[in-house]
C-alpha atoms as a PDB file:
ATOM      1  CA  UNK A   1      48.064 204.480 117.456  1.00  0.00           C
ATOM      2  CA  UNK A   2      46.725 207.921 118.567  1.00  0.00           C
ATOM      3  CA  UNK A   3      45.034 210.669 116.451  1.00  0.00           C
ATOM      4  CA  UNK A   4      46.737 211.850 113.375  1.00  0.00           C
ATOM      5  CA  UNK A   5      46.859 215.059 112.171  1.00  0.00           C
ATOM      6  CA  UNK A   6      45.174 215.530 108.627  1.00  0.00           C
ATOM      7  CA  UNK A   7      46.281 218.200 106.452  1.00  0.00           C
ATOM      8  CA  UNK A   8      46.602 219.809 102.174  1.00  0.00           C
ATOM      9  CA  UNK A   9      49.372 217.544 100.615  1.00  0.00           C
ATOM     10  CA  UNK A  10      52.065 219.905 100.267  1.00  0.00           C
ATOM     11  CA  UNK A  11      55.189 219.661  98.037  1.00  0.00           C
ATOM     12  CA  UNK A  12      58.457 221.277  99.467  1.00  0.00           C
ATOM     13  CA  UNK A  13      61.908 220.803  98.442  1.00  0.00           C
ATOM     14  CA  UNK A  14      63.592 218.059 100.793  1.00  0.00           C
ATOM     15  CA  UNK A  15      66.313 219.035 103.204  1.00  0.00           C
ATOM     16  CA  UNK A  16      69.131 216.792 101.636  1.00  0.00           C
ATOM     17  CA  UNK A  17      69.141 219.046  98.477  1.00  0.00           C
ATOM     18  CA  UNK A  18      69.129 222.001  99.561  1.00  0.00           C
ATOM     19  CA  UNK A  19      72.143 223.508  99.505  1.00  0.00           C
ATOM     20  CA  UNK A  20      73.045 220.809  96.288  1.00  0.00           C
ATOM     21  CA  UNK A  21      70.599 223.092  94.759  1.00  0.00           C
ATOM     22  CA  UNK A  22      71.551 226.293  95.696  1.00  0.00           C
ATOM     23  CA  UNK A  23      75.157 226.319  95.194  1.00  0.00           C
ATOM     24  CA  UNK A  24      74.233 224.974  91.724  1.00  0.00           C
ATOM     25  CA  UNK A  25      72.053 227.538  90.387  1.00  0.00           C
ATOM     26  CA  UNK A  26      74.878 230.190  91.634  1.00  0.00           C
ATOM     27  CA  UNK A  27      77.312 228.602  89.463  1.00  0.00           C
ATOM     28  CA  UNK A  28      74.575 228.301  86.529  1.00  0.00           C
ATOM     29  CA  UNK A  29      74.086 231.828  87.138  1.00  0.00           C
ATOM     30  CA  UNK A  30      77.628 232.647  87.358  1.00  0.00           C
ATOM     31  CA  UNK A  31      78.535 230.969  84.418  1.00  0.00           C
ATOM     32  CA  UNK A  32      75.920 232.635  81.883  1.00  0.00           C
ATOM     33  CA  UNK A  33      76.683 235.940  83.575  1.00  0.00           C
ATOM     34  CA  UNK A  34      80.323 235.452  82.816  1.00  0.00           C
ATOM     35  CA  UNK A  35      79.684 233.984  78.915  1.00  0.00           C
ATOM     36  CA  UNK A  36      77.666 236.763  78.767  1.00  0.00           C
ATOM     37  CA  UNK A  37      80.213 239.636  79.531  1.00  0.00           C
ATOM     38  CA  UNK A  38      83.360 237.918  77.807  1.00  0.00           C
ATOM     39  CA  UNK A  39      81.956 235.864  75.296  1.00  0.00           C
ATOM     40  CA  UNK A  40      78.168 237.447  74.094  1.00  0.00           C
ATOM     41  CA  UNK A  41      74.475 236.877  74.357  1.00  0.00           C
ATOM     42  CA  UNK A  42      74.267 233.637  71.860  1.00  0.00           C
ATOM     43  CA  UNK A  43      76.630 231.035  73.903  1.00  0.00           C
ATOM     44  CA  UNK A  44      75.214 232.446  77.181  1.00  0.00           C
ATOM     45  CA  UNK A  45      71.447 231.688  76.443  1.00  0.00           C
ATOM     46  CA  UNK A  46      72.849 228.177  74.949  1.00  0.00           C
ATOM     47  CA  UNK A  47      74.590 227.252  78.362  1.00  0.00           C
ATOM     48  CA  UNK A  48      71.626 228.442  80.435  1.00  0.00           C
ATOM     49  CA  UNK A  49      68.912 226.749  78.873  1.00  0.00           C
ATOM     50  CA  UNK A  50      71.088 223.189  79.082  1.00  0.00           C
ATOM     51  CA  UNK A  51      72.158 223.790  82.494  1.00  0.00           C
ATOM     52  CA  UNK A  52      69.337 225.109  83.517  1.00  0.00           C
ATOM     53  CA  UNK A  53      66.811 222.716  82.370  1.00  0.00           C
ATOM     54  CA  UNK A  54      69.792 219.886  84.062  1.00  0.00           C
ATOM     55  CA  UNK A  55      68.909 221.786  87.372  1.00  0.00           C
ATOM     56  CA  UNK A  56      65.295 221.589  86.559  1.00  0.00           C
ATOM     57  CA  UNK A  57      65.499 217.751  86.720  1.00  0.00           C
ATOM     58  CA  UNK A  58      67.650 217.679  89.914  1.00  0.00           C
ATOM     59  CA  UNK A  59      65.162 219.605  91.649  1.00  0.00           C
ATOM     60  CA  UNK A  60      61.838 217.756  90.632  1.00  0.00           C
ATOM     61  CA  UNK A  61      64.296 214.787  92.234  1.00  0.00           C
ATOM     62  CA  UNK A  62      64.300 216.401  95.363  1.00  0.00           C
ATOM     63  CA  UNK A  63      61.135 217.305  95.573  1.00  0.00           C
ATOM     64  CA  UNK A  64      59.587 216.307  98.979  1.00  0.00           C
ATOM     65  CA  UNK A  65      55.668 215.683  98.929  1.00  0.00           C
ATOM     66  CA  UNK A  66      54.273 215.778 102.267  1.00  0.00           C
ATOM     67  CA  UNK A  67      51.529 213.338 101.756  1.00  0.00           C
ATOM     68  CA  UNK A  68      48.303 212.070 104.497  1.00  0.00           C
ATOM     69  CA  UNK A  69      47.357 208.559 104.008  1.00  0.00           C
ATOM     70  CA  UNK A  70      43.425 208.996 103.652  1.00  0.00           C
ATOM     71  CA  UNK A  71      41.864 205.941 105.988  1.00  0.00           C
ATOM     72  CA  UNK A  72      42.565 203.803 108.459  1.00  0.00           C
ATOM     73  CA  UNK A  73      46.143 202.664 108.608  1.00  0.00           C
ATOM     74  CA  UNK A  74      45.718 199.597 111.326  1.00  0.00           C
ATOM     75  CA  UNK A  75      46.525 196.209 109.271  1.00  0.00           C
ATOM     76  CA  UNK A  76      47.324 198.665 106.228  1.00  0.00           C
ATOM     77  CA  UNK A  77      51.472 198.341 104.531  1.00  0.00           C
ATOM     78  CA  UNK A  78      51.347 201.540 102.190  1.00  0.00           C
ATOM     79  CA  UNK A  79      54.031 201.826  99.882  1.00  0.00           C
ATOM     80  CA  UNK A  80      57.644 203.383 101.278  1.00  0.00           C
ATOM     81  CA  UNK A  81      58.711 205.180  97.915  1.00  0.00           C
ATOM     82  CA  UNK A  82      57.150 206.175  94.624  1.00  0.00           C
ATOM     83  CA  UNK A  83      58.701 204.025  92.011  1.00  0.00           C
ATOM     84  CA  UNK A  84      57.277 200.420  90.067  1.00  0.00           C
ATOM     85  CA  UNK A  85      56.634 196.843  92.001  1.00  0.00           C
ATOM     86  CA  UNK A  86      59.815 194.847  90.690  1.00  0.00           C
ATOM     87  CA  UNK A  87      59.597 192.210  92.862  1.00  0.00           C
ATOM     88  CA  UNK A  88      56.113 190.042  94.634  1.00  0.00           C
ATOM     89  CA  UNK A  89      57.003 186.949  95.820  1.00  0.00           C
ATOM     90  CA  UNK A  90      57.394 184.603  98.963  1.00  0.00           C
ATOM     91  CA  UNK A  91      61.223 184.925  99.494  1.00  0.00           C
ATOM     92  CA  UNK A  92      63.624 183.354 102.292  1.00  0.00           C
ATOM     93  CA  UNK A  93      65.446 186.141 104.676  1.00  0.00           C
ATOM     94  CA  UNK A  94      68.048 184.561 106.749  1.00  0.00           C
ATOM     95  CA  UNK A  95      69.492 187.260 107.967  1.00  0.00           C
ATOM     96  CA  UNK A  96      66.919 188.488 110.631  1.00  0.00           C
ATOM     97  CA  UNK A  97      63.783 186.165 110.115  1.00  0.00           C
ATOM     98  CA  UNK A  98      65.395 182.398 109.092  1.00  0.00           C
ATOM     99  CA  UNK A  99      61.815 181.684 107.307  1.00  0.00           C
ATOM    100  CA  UNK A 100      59.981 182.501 104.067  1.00  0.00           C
ATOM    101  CA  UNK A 101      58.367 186.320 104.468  1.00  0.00           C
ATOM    102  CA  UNK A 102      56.161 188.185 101.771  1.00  0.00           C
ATOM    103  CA  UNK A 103      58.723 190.050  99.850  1.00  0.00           C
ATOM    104  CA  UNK A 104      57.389 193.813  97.548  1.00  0.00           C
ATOM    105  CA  UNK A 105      60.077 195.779  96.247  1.00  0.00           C
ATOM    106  CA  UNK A 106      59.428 199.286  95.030  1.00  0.00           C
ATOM    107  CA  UNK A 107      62.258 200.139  92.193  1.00  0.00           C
ATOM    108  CA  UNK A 108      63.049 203.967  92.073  1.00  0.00           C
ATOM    109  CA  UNK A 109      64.285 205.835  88.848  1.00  0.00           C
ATOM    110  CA  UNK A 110      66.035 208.638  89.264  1.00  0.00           C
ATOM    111  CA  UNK A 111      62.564 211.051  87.875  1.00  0.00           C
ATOM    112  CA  UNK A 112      61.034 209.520  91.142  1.00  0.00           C
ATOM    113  CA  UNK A 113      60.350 211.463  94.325  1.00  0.00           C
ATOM    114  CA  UNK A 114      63.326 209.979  96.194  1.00  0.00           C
ATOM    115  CA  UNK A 115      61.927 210.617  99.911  1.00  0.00           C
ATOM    116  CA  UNK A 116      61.429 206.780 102.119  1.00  0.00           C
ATOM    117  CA  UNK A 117      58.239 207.090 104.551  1.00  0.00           C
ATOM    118  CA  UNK A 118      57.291 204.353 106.762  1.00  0.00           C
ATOM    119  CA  UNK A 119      54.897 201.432 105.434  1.00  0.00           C
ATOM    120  CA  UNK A 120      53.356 200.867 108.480  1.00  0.00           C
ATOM    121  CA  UNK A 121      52.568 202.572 112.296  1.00  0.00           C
ATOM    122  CA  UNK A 122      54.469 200.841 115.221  1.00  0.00           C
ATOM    123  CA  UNK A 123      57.750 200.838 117.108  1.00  0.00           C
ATOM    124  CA  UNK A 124      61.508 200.573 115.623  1.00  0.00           C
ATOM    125  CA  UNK A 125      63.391 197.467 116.968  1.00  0.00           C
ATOM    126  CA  UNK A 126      66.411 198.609 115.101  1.00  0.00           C
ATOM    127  CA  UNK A 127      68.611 200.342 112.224  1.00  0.00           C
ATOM    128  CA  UNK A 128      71.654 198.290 110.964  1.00  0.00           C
ATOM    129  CA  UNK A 129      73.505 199.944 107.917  1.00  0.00           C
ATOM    130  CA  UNK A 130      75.681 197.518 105.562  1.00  0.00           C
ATOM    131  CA  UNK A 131      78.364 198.851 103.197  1.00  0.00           C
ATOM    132  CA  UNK A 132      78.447 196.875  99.747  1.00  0.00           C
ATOM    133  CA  UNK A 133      78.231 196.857  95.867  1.00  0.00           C
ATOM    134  CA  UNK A 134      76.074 199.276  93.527  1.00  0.00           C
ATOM    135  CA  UNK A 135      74.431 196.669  91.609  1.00  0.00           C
ATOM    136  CA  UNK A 136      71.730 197.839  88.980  1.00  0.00           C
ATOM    137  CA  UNK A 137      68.914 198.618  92.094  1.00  0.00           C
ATOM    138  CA  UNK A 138      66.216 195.833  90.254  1.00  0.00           C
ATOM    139  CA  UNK A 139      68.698 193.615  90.093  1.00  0.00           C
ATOM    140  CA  UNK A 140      67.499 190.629  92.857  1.00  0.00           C
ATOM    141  CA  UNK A 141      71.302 190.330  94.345  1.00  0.00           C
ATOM    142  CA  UNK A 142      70.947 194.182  95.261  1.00  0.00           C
ATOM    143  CA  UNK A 143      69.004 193.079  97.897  1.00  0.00           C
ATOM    144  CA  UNK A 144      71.676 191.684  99.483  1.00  0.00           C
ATOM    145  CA  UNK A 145      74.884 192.688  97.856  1.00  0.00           C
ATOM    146  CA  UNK A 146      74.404 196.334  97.486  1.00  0.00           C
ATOM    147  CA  UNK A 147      74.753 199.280 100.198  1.00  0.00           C
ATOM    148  CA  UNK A 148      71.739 198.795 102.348  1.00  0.00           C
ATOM    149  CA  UNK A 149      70.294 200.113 105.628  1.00  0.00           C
ATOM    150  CA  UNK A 150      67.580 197.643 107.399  1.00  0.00           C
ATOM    151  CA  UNK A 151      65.270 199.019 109.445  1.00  0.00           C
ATOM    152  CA  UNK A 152      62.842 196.741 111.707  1.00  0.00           C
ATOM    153  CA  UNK A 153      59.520 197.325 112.760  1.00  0.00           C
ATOM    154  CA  UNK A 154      57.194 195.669 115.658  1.00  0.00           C
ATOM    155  CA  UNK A 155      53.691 196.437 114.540  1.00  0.00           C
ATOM    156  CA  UNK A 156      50.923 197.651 117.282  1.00  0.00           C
ATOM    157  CA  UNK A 157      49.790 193.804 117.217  1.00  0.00           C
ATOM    158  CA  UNK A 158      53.442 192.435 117.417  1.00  0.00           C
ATOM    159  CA  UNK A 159      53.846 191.287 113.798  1.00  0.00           C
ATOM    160  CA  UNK A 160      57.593 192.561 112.896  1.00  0.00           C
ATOM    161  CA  UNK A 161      57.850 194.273 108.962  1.00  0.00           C
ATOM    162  CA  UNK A 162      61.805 194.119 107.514  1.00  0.00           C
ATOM    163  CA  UNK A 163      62.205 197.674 105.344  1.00  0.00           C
ATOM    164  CA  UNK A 164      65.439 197.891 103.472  1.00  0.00           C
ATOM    165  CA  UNK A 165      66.706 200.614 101.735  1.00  0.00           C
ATOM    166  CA  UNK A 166      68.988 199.809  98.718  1.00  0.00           C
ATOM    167  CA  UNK A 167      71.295 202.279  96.989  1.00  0.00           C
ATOM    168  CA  UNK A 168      71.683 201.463  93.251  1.00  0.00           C
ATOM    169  CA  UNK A 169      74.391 201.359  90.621  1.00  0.00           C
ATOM    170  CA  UNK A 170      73.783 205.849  90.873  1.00  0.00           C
ATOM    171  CA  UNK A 171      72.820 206.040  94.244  1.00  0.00           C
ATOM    172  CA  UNK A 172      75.515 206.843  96.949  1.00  0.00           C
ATOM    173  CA  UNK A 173      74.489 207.733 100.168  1.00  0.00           C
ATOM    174  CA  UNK A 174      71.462 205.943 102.215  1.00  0.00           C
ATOM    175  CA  UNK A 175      70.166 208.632 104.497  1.00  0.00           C
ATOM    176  CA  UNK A 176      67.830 206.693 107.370  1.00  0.00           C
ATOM    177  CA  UNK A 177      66.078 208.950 109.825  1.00  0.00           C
ATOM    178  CA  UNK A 178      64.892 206.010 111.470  1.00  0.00           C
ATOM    179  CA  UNK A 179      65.993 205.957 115.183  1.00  0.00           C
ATOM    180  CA  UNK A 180      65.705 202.547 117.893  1.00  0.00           C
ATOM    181  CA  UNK A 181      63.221 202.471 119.983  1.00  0.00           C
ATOM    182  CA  UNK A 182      61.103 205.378 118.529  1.00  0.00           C
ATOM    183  CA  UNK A 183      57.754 205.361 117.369  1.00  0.00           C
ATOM    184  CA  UNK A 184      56.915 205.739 114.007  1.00  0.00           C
ATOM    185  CA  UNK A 185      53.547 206.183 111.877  1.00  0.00           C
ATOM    186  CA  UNK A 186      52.503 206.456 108.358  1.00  0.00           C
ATOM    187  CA  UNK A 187      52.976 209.469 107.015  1.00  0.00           C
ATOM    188  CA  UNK A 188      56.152 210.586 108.749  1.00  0.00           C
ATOM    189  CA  UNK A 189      59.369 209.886 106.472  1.00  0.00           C
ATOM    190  CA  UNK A 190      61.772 206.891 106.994  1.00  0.00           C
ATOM    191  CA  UNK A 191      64.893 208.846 105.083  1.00  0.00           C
ATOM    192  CA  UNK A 192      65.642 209.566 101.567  1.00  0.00           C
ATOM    193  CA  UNK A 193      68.244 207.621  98.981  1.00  0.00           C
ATOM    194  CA  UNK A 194      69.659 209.735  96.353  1.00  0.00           C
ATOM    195  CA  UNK A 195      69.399 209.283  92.823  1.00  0.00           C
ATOM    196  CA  UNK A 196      68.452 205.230  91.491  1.00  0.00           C
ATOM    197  CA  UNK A 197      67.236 203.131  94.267  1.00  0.00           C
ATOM    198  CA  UNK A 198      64.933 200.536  95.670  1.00  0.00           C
ATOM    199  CA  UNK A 199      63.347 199.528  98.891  1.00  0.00           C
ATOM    200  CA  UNK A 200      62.192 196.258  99.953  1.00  0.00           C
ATOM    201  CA  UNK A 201      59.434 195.464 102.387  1.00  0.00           C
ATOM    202  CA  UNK A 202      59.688 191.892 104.316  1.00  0.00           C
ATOM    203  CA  UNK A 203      56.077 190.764 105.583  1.00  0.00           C
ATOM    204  CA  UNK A 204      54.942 187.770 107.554  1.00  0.00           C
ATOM    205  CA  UNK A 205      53.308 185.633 105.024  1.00  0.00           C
ATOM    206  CA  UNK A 206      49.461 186.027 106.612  1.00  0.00           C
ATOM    207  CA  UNK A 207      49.892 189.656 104.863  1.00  0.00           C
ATOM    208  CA  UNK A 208      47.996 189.847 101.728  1.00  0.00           C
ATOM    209  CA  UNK A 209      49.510 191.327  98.530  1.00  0.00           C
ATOM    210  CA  UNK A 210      47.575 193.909  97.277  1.00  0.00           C
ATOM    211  CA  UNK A 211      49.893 195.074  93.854  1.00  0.00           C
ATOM    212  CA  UNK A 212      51.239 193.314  90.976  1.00  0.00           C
ATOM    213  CA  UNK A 213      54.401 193.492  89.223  1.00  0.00           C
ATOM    214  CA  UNK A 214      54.921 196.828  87.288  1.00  0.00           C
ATOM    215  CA  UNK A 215      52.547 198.274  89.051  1.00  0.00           C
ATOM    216  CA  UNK A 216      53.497 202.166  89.647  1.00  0.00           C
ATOM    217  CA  UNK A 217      53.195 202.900  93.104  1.00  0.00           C
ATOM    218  CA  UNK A 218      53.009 206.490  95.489  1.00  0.00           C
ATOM    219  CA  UNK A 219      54.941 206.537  98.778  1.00  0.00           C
ATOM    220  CA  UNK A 220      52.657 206.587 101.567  1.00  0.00           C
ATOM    221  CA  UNK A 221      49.291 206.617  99.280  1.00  0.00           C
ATOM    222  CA  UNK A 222      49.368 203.378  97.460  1.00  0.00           C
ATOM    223  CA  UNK A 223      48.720 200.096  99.633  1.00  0.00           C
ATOM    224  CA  UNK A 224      50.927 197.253  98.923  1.00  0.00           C
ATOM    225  CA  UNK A 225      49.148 194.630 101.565  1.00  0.00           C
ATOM    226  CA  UNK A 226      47.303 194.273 104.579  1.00  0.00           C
ATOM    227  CA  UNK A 227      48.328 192.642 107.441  1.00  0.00           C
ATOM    228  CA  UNK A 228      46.288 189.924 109.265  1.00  0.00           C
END
């Protein structure tokens, strides 16, 4: 679908965190400044290093690769998060589909890059966002039950892929960039779901699986199937 713009994989901080992070590291800063001057040198250096290595691990969560699938992405599905396959397997969806679909689900810890891309090039039918339950995110009810955003996508060829993004018993806010009627492409980034999470992909079953189960995956490197 048109040229595509290779570049160097890049790592930035996303946009969601931003400000999360910088209002944090004032008050971390704040805080051993003030031990410092009232208290001394010994419970100041104590707070910083276990604050500060807490806002070390917040930040490598928002960290926000910005990745180039290397290839040919017609008939490719590439994986929509970093995380671990929890779930390969032929699975009914009633709410959109009414038929079996080729179901990969992609479980995200909260030391995982936490930014969604899109698994495939093609046009957006729709974004529907559910309220509902924070079920552990590998749980297979989460699917369902839990807080959940579904995003729907024709393929060039017509085939339609079913992304949903789960939030997980951490994860509280679902951020979809997604919009109707748009175009969208590998490479370009779906949304982001903080801390422990999961996303599903829904595939006609002519797709062909191409991980297994605990497999690690990278978002918008690794390819979970190819379509017919």
């Amino acid at each position: 679908m048109g040229a595509r713009i290779k570049k160097l994989k890049k790592i930035r901080i996303h946009r969601e965190g931003t400000s999360e992070l910088m209002l944090s590291a004032i008050v971390v800063i704040g805080i051993t400044l003030g031990l410092h001057y009232f208290v001394g040198l010994v419970p100041a250096i104590a707070f910083a290093v276990v604050f500060g290595a807490a806002w070390l691990m917040v930040l490598n969560f928002y960290r926000c690769p910005i990745r180039y699938f290397n290839g040919d992405t017609e008939k490719m599905v590439v994986a929509p998060a970093d995380g671990k396959i929890v779930v390969v397997e032929e699975a009914e969806e009633n709410d959109y589909f009414h038929d079996k679909r080729l179901m990969i689900s992609i479980f995200m810890s909260p030391l995982n890059v936490h930014a969604n891309w899109f698994p495939v090039d093609g046009k957006v039918k729709f974004v529907k966002h559910f309220d509902g339950n924070y079920h552990k995110a590998w749980l297979p009810k989460a699917s369902e039950e839990n807080e959940h955003a579904d995003i729907m996508i024709e393929t060039p060829d017509g085939q339609e892929v079913l992304v949903r993004q789960i939030a997980g018993a951490m994860a509280r806010r679902i951020v979809t960039y997604a919009k109707d009627g748009e175009e969208c492409y590998i490479d370009e980034h779906l949304g982001f779901i903080k801390l422990g999470s999961r996303v599903d992909v829904y595939l006609p079953l002519t797709a062909k699986a191409c991980v297994t189960m605990d497999q690690p995956t990278t978002g918008d490197q690794t390819v979970i199937a190819k379509m017919a």
